[in-house]
C-alpha atoms as a PDB file:
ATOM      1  CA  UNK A   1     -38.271   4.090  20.314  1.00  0.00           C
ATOM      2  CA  UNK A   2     -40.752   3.427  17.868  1.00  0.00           C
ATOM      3  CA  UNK A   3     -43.863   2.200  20.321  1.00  0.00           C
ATOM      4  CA  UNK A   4     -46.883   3.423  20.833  1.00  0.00           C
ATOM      5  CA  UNK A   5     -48.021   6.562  22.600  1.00  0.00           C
ATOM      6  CA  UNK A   6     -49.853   5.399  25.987  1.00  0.00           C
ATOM      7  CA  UNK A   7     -52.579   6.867  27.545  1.00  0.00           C
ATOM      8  CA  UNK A   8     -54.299   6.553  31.116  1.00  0.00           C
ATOM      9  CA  UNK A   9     -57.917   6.993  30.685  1.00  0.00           C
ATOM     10  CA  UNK A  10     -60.275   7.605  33.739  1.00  0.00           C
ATOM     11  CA  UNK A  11     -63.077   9.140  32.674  1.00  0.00           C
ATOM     12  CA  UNK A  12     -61.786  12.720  34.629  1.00  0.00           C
ATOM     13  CA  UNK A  13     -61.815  15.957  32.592  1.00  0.00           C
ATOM     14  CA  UNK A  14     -58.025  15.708  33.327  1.00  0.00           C
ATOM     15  CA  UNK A  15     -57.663  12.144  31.579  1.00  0.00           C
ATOM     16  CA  UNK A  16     -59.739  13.181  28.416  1.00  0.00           C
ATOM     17  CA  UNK A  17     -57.707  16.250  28.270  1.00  0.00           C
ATOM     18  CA  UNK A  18     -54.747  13.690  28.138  1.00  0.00           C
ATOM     19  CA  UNK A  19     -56.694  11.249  25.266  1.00  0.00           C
ATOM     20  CA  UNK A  20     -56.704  14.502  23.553  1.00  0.00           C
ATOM     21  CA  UNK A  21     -53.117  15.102  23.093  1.00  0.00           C
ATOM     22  CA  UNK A  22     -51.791  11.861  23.113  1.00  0.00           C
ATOM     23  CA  UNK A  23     -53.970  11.379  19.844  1.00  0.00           C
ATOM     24  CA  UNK A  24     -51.642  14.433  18.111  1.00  0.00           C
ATOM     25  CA  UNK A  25     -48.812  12.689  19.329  1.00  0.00           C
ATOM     26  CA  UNK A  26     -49.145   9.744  18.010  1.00  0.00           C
ATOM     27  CA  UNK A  27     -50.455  11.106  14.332  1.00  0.00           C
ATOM     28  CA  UNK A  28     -47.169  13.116  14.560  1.00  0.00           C
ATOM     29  CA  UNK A  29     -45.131  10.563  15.356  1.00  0.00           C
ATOM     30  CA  UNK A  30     -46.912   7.701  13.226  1.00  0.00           C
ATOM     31  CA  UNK A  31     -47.524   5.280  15.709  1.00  0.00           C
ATOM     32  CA  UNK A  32     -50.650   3.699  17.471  1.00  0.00           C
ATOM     33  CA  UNK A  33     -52.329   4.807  20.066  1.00  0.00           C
ATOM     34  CA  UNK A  34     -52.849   2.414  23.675  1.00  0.00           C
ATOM     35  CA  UNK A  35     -56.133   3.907  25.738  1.00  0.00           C
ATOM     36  CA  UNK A  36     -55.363   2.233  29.361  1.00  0.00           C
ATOM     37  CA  UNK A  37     -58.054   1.848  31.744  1.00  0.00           C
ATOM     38  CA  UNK A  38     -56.161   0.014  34.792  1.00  0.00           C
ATOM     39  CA  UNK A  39     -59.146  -1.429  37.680  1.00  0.00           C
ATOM     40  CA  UNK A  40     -57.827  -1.339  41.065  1.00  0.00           C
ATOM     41  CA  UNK A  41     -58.355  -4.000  43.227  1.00  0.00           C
ATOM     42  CA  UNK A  42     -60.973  -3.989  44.588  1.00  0.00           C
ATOM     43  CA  UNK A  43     -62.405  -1.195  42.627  1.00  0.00           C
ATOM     44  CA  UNK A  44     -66.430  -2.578  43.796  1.00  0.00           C
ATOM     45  CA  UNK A  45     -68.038  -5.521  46.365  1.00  0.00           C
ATOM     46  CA  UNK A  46     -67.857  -7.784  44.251  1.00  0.00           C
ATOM     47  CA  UNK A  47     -67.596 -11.498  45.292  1.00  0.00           C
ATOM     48  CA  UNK A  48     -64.472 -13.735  45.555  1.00  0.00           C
ATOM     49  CA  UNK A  49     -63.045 -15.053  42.269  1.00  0.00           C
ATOM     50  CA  UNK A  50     -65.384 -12.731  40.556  1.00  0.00           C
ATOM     51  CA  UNK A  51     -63.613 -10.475  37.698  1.00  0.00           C
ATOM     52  CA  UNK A  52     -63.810  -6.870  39.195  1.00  0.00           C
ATOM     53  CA  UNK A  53     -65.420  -5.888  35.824  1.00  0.00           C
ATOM     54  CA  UNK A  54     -68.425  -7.990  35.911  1.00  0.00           C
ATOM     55  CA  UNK A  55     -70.079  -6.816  38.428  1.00  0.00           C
ATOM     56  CA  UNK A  56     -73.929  -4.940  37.438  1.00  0.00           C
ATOM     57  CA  UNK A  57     -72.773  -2.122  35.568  1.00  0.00           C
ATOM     58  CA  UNK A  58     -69.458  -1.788  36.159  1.00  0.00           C
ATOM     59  CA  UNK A  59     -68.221  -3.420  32.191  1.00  0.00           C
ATOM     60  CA  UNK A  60     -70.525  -1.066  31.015  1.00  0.00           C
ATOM     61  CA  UNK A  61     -69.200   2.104  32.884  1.00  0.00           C
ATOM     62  CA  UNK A  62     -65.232   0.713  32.269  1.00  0.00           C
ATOM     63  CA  UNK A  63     -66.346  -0.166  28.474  1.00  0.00           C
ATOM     64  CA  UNK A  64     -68.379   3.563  27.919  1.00  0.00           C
ATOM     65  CA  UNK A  65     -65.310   5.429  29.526  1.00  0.00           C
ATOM     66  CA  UNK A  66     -63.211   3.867  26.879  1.00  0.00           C
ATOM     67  CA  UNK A  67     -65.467   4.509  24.023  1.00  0.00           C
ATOM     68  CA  UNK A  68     -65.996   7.658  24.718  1.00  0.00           C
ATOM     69  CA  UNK A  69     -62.123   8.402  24.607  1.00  0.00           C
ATOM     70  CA  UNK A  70     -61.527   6.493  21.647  1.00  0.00           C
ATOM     71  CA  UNK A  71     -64.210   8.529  19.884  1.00  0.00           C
ATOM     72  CA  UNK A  72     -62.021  11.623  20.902  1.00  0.00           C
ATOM     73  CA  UNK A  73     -58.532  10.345  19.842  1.00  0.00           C
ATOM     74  CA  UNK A  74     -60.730   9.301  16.460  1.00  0.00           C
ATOM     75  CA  UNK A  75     -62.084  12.528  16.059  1.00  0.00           C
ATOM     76  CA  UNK A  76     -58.343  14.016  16.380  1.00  0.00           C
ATOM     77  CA  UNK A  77     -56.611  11.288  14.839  1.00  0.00           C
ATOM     78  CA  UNK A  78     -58.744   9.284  12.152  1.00  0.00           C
ATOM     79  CA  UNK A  79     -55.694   7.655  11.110  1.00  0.00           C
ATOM     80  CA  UNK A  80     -53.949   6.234  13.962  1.00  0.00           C
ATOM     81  CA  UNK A  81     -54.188   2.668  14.918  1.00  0.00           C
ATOM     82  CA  UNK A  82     -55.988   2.467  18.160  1.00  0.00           C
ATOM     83  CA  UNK A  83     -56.122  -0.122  20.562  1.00  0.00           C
ATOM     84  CA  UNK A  84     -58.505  -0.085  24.211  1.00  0.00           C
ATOM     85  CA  UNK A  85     -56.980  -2.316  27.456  1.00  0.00           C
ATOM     86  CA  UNK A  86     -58.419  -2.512  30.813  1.00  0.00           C
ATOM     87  CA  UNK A  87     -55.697  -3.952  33.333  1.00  0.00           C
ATOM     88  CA  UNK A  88     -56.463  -5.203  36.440  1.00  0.00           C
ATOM     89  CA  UNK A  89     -53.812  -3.564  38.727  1.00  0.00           C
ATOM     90  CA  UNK A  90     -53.302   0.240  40.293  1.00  0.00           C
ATOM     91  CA  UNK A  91     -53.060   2.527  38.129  1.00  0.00           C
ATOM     92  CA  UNK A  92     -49.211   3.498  39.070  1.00  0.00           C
ATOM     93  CA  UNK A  93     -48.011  -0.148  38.714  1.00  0.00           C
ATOM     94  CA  UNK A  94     -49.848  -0.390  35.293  1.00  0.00           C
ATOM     95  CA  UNK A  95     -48.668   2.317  33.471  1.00  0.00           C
ATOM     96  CA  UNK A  96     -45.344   2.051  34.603  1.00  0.00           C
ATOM     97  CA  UNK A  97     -45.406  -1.314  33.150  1.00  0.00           C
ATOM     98  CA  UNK A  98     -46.678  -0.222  30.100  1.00  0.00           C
ATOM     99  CA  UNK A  99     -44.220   2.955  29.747  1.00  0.00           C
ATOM    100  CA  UNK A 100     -41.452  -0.060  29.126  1.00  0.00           C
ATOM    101  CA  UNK A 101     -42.830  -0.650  25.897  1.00  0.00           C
ATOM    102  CA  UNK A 102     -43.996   3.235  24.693  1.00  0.00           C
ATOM    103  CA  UNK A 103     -42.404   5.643  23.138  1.00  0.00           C
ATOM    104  CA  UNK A 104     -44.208   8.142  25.209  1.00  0.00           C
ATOM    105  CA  UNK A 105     -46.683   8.157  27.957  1.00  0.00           C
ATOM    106  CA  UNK A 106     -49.451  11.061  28.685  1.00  0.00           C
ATOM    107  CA  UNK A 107     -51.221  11.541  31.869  1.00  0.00           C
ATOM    108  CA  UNK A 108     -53.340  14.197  33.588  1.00  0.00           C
ATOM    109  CA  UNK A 109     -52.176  15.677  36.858  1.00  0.00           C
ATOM    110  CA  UNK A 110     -55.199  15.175  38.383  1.00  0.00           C
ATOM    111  CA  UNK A 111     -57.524  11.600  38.049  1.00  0.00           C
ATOM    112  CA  UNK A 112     -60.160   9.551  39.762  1.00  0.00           C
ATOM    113  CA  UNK A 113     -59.613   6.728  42.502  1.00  0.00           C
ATOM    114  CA  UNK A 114     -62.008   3.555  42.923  1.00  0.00           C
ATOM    115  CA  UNK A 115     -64.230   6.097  44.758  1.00  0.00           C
ATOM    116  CA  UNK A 116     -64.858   9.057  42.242  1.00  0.00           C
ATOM    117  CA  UNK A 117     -62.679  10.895  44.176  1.00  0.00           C
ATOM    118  CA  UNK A 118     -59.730  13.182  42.951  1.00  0.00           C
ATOM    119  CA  UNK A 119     -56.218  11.875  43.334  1.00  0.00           C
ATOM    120  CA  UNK A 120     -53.865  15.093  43.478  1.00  0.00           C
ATOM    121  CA  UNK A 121     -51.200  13.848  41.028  1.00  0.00           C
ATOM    122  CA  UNK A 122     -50.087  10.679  43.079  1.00  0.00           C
ATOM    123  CA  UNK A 123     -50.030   8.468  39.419  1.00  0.00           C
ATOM    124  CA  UNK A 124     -48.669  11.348  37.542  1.00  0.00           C
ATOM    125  CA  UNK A 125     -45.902  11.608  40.230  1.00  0.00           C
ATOM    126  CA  UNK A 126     -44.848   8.165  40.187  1.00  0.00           C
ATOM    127  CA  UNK A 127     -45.222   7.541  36.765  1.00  0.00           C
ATOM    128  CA  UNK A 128     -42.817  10.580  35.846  1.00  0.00           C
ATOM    129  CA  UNK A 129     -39.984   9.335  38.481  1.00  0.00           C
ATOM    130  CA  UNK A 130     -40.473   5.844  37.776  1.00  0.00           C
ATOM    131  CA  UNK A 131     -41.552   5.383  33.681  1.00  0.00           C
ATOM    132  CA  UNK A 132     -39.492   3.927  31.372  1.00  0.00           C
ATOM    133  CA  UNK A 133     -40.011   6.188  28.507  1.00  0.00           C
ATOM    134  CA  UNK A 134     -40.591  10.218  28.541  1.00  0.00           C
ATOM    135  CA  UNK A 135     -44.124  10.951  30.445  1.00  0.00           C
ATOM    136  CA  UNK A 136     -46.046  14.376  29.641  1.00  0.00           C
ATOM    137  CA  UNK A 137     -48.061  15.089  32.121  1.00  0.00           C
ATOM    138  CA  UNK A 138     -50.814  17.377  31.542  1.00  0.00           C
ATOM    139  CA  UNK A 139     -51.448  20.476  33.548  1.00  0.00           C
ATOM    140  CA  UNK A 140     -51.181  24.571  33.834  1.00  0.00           C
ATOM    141  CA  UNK A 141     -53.416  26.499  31.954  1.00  0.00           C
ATOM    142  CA  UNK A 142     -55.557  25.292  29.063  1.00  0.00           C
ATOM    143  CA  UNK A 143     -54.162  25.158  25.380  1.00  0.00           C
ATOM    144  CA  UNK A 144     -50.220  26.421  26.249  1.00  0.00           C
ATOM    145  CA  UNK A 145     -48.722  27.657  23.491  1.00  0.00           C
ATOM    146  CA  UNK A 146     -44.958  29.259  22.710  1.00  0.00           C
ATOM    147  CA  UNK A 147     -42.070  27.279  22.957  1.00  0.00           C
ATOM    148  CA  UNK A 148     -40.537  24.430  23.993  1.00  0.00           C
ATOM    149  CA  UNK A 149     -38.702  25.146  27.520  1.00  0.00           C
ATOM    150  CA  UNK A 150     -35.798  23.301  28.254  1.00  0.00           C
ATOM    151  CA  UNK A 151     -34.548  22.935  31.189  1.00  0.00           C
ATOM    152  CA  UNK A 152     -31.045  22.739  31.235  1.00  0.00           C
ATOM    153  CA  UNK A 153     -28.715  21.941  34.304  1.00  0.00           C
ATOM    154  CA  UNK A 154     -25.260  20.646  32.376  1.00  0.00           C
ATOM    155  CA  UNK A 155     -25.365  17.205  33.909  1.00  0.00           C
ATOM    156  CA  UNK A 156     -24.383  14.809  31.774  1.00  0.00           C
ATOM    157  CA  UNK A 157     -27.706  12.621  32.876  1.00  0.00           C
ATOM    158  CA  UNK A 158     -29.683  15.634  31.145  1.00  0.00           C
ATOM    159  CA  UNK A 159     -28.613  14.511  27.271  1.00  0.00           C
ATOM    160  CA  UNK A 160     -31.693  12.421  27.135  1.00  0.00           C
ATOM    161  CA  UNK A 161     -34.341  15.467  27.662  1.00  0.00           C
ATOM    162  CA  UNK A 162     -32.071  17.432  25.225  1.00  0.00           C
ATOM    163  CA  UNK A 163     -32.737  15.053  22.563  1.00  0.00           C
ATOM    164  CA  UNK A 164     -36.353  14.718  23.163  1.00  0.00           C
ATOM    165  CA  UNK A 165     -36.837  18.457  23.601  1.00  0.00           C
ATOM    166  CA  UNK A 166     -34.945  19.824  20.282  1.00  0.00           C
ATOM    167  CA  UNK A 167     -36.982  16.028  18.674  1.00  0.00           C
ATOM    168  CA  UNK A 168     -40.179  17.473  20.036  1.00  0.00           C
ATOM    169  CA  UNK A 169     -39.595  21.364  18.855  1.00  0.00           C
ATOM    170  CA  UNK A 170     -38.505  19.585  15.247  1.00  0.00           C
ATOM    171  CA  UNK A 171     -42.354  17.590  15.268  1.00  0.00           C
ATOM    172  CA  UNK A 172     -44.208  20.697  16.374  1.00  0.00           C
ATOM    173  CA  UNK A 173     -42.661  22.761  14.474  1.00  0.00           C
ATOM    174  CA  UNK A 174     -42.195  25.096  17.214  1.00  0.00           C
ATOM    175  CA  UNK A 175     -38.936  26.911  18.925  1.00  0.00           C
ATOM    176  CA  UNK A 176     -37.024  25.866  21.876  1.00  0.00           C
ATOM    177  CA  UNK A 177     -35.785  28.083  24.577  1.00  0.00           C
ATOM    178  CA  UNK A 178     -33.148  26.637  26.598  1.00  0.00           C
ATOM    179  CA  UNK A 179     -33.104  27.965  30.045  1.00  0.00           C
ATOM    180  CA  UNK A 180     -30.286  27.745  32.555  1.00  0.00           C
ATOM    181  CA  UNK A 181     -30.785  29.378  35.496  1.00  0.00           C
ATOM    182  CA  UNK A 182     -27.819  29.973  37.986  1.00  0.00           C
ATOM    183  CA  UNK A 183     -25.991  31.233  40.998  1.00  0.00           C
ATOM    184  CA  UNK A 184     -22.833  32.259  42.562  1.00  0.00           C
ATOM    185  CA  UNK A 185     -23.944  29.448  45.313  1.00  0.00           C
ATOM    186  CA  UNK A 186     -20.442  27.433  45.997  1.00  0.00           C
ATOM    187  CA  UNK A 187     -22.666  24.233  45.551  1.00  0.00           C
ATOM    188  CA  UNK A 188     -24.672  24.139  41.996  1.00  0.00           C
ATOM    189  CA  UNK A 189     -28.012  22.927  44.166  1.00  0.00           C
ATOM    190  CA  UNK A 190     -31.439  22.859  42.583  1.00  0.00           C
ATOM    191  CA  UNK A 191     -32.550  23.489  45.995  1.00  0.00           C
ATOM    192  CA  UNK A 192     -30.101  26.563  46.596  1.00  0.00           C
ATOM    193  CA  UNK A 193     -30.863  29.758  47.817  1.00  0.00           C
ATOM    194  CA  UNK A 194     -29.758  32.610  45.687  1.00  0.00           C
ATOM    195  CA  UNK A 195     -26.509  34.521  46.322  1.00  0.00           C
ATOM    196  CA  UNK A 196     -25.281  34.764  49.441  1.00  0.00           C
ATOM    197  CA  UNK A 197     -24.249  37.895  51.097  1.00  0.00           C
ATOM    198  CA  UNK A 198     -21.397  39.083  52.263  1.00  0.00           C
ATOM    199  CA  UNK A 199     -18.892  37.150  49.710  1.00  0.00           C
ATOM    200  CA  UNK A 200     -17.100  38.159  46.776  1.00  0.00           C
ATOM    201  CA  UNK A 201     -16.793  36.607  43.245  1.00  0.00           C
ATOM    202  CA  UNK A 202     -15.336  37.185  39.886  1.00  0.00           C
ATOM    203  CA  UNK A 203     -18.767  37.294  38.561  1.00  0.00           C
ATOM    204  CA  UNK A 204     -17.674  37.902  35.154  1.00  0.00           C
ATOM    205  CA  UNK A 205     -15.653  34.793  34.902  1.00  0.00           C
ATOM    206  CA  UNK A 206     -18.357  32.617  36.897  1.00  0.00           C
ATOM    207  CA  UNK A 207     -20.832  34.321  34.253  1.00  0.00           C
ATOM    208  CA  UNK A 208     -18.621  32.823  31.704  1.00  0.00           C
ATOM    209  CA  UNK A 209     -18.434  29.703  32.932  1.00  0.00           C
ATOM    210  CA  UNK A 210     -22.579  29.314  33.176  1.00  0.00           C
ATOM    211  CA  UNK A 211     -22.981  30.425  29.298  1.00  0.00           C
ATOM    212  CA  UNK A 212     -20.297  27.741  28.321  1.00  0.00           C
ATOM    213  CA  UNK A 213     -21.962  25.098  29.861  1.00  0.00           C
ATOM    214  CA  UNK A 214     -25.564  26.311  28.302  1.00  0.00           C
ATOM    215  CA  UNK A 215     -23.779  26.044  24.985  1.00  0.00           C
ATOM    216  CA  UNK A 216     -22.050  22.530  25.662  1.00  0.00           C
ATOM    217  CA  UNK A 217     -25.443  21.459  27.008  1.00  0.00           C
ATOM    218  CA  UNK A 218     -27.147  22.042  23.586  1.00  0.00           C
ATOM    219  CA  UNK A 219     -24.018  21.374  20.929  1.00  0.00           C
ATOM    220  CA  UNK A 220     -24.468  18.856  18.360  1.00  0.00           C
ATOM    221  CA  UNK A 221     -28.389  19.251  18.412  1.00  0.00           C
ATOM    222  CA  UNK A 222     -28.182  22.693  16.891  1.00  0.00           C
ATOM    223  CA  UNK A 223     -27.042  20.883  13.773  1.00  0.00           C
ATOM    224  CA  UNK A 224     -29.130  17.710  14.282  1.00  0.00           C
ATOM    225  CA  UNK A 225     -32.200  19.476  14.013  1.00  0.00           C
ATOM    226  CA  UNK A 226     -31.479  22.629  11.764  1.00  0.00           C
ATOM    227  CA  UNK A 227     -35.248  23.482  11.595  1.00  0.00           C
ATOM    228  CA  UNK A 228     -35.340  24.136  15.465  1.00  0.00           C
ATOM    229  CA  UNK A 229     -34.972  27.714  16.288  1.00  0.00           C
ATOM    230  CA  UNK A 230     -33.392  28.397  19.758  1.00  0.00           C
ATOM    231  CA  UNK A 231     -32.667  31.011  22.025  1.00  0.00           C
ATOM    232  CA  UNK A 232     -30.707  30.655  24.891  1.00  0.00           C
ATOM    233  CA  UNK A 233     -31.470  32.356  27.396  1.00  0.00           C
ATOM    234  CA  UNK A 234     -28.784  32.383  31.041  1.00  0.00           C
ATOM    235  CA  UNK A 235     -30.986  33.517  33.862  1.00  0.00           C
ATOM    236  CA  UNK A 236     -29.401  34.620  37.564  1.00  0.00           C
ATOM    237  CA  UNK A 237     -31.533  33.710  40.607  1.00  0.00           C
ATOM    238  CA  UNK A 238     -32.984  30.789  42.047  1.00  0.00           C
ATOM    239  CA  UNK A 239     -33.222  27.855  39.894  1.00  0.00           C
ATOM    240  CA  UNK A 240     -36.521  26.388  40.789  1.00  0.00           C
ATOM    241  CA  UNK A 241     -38.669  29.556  40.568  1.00  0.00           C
ATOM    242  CA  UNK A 242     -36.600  30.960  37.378  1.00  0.00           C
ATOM    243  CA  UNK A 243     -37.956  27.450  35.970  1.00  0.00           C
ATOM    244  CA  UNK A 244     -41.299  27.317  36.959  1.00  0.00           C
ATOM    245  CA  UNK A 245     -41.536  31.655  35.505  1.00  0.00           C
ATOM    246  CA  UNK A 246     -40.662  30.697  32.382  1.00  0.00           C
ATOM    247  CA  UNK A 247     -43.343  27.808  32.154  1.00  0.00           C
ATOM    248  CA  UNK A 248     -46.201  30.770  31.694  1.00  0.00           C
ATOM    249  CA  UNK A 249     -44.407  31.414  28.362  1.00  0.00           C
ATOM    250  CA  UNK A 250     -44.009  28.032  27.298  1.00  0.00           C
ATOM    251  CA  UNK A 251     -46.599  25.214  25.334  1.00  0.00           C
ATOM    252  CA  UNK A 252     -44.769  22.627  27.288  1.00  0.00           C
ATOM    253  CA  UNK A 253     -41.527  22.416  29.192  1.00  0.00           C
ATOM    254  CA  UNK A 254     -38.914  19.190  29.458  1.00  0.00           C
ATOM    255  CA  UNK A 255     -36.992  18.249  32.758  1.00  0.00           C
ATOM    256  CA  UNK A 256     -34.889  15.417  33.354  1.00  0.00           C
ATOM    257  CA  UNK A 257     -35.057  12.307  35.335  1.00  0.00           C
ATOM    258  CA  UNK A 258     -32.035  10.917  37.382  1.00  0.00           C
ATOM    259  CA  UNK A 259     -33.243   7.269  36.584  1.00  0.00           C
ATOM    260  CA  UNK A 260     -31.327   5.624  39.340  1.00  0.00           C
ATOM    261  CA  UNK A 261     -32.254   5.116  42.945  1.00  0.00           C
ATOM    262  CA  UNK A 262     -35.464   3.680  44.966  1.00  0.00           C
ATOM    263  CA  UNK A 263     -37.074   6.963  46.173  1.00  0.00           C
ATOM    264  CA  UNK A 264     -39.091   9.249  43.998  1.00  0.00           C
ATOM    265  CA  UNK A 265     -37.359  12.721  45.195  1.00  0.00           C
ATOM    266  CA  UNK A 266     -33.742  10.831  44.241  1.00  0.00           C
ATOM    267  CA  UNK A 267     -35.118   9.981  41.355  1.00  0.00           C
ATOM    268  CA  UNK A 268     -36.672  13.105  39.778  1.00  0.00           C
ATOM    269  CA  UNK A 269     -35.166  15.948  41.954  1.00  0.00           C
ATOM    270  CA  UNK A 270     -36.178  18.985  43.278  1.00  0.00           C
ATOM    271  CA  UNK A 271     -36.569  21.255  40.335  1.00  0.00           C
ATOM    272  CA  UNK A 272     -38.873  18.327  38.380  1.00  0.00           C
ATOM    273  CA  UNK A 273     -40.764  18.155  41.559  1.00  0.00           C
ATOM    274  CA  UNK A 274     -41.416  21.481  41.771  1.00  0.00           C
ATOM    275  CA  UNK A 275     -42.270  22.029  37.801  1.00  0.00           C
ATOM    276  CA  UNK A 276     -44.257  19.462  38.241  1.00  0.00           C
ATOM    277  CA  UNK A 277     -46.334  20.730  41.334  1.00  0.00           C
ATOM    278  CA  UNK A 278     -46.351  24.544  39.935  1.00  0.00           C
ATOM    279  CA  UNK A 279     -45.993  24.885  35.959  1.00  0.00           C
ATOM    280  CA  UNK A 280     -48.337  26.612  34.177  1.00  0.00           C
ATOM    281  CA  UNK A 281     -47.940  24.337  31.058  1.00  0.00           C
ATOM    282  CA  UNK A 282     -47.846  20.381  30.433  1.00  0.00           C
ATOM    283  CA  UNK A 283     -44.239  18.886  31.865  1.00  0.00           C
ATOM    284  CA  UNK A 284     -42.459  16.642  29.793  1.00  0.00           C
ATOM    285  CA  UNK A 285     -40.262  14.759  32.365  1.00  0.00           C
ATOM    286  CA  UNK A 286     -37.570  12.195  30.601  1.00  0.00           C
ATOM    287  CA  UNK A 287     -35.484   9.763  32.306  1.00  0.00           C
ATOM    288  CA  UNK A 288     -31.716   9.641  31.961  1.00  0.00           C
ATOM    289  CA  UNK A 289     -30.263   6.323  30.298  1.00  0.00           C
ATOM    290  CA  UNK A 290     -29.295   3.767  32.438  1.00  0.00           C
ATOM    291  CA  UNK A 291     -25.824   3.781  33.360  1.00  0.00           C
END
């Protein structure tokens, strides 16, 4: 996809952090840049059939907030076509509109409501389980670097976060590690427990089983994108903490989304959940292609 990198821009420390990136991003991958302010109704008192923007000093806040992030992306980016939009609209419903059209989408984890208050993640949330295109949501600790983590599961719904995470390696000229964590659980679970007791397995063969599908996971990329350096690496335990370990090595890690069903947890499942509550790095969460 060839659109531009989106941005939500609130004014929080979380947001600008966001700006930041999403100006590399879209220098890297030659497109323009989209800083998205979205006003929720009814963001002040303002009267009926009033515009919530022109209210005393509220165009002026909206309007500085957005020049003061374009100033950053120009700063980072001198080069990149940059456009400013304020949307009228929650901010989950208008980025996820917008994500139908971008290549990529960046968010912080953390942003402002109507109030000044911090939200705890609840756009970043739906935006990753519900966008269109791949969302990187910005959090864990400040300037991650090391690889790109993939994490890889063997589902066939995964290809699509394969692609973007050996693509995204390739741009940054970084490595990939791809990470498959497993257990001799009879059910492969994200939420599993780790072995149970008391029952015997050929672990050997089960052992070989796990590294083949690592390898099947990853074939044809290896070749794709010859300058990407990767290291597979099979880990035993349980899947979502062996995931969210690794993230404290990692400049960013890449889960996939289901991209079917109408609930958020059916639509991201537990281990993106999870990496996206507790990694110590940004999460690049990518939706599976419509079946």
């Amino acid at each position: 996809m060839s659109g531009p990198v989106v941005v939500g821009v609130d004014g929080s420390e979380s947001s600008l952090t966001a700006v930041d990136v999403a100006a590399r991003e879209a220098a890297l991958r030659g497109v323009g840049l989209r800083l998205v302010h979205a006003f929720g109704w009814p963001s002040v008192h303002t009267p009926l059939k009033t515009p919530p923007w022109s209210a005393t000093g509220v165009r002026e806040m909206v309007d500085g907030t957005l020049a003061d992030a374009e100033l950053r992306a120009r700063a980072i980016a001198p080069d990149v076509e940059i456009a400013r939009e304020v949307v009228v609209g929650e901010p989950v419903m208008v980025l996820e509109l917008e994500t139908r059209t971008a290549s990529l989408a960046v968010v912080g984890s953390r942003g402002l409501n109507r109030f000044g208050r911090l939200l705890l993640g609840s756009t970043a949330g739906h935006l990753a389980a519900h966008g269109r295109c791949p969302v990187l949501v910005m959090r864990g600790r400040p300037e991650p670097t090391g690889p790109v983590l993939l994490a890889v599961d063997g589902a066939p719904r995964s290809a699509a976060a394969v692609e973007f995470a050996f693509a995204y390696a390739s741009l940054h000229g970084t490595a990939l590690r791809a990470l498959h964590a497993w257990n001799t659980h009879t059910e492969r679970s994200y939420g599993a427990p780790g072995d149970p007791p008391f029952v015997t397995y050929d672990e050997d063969r089960l052992r070989d089983e796990e590294e083949r599908l690592l390898a099947e996971a990853i074939s044809g990329m290896t070749e794709k994108y010859p300058d990407v350096e990767v290291e597979r690496r099979l880990v035993r335990g349980r899947i979502r903490h062996s995931v969210i370990e690794a993230t404290a090595g990692a400049g960013v890690v890449v889960v996939g989304a289901r991209g079917r069903g109408g609930f958020t947890g059916l639509r991201l499942g537990s281990v993106s959940q999870a990496v996206l509550h507790h990694a110590q790095c940004p999460v690049a969460v990518v939706r599976a292609e419509e079946e």
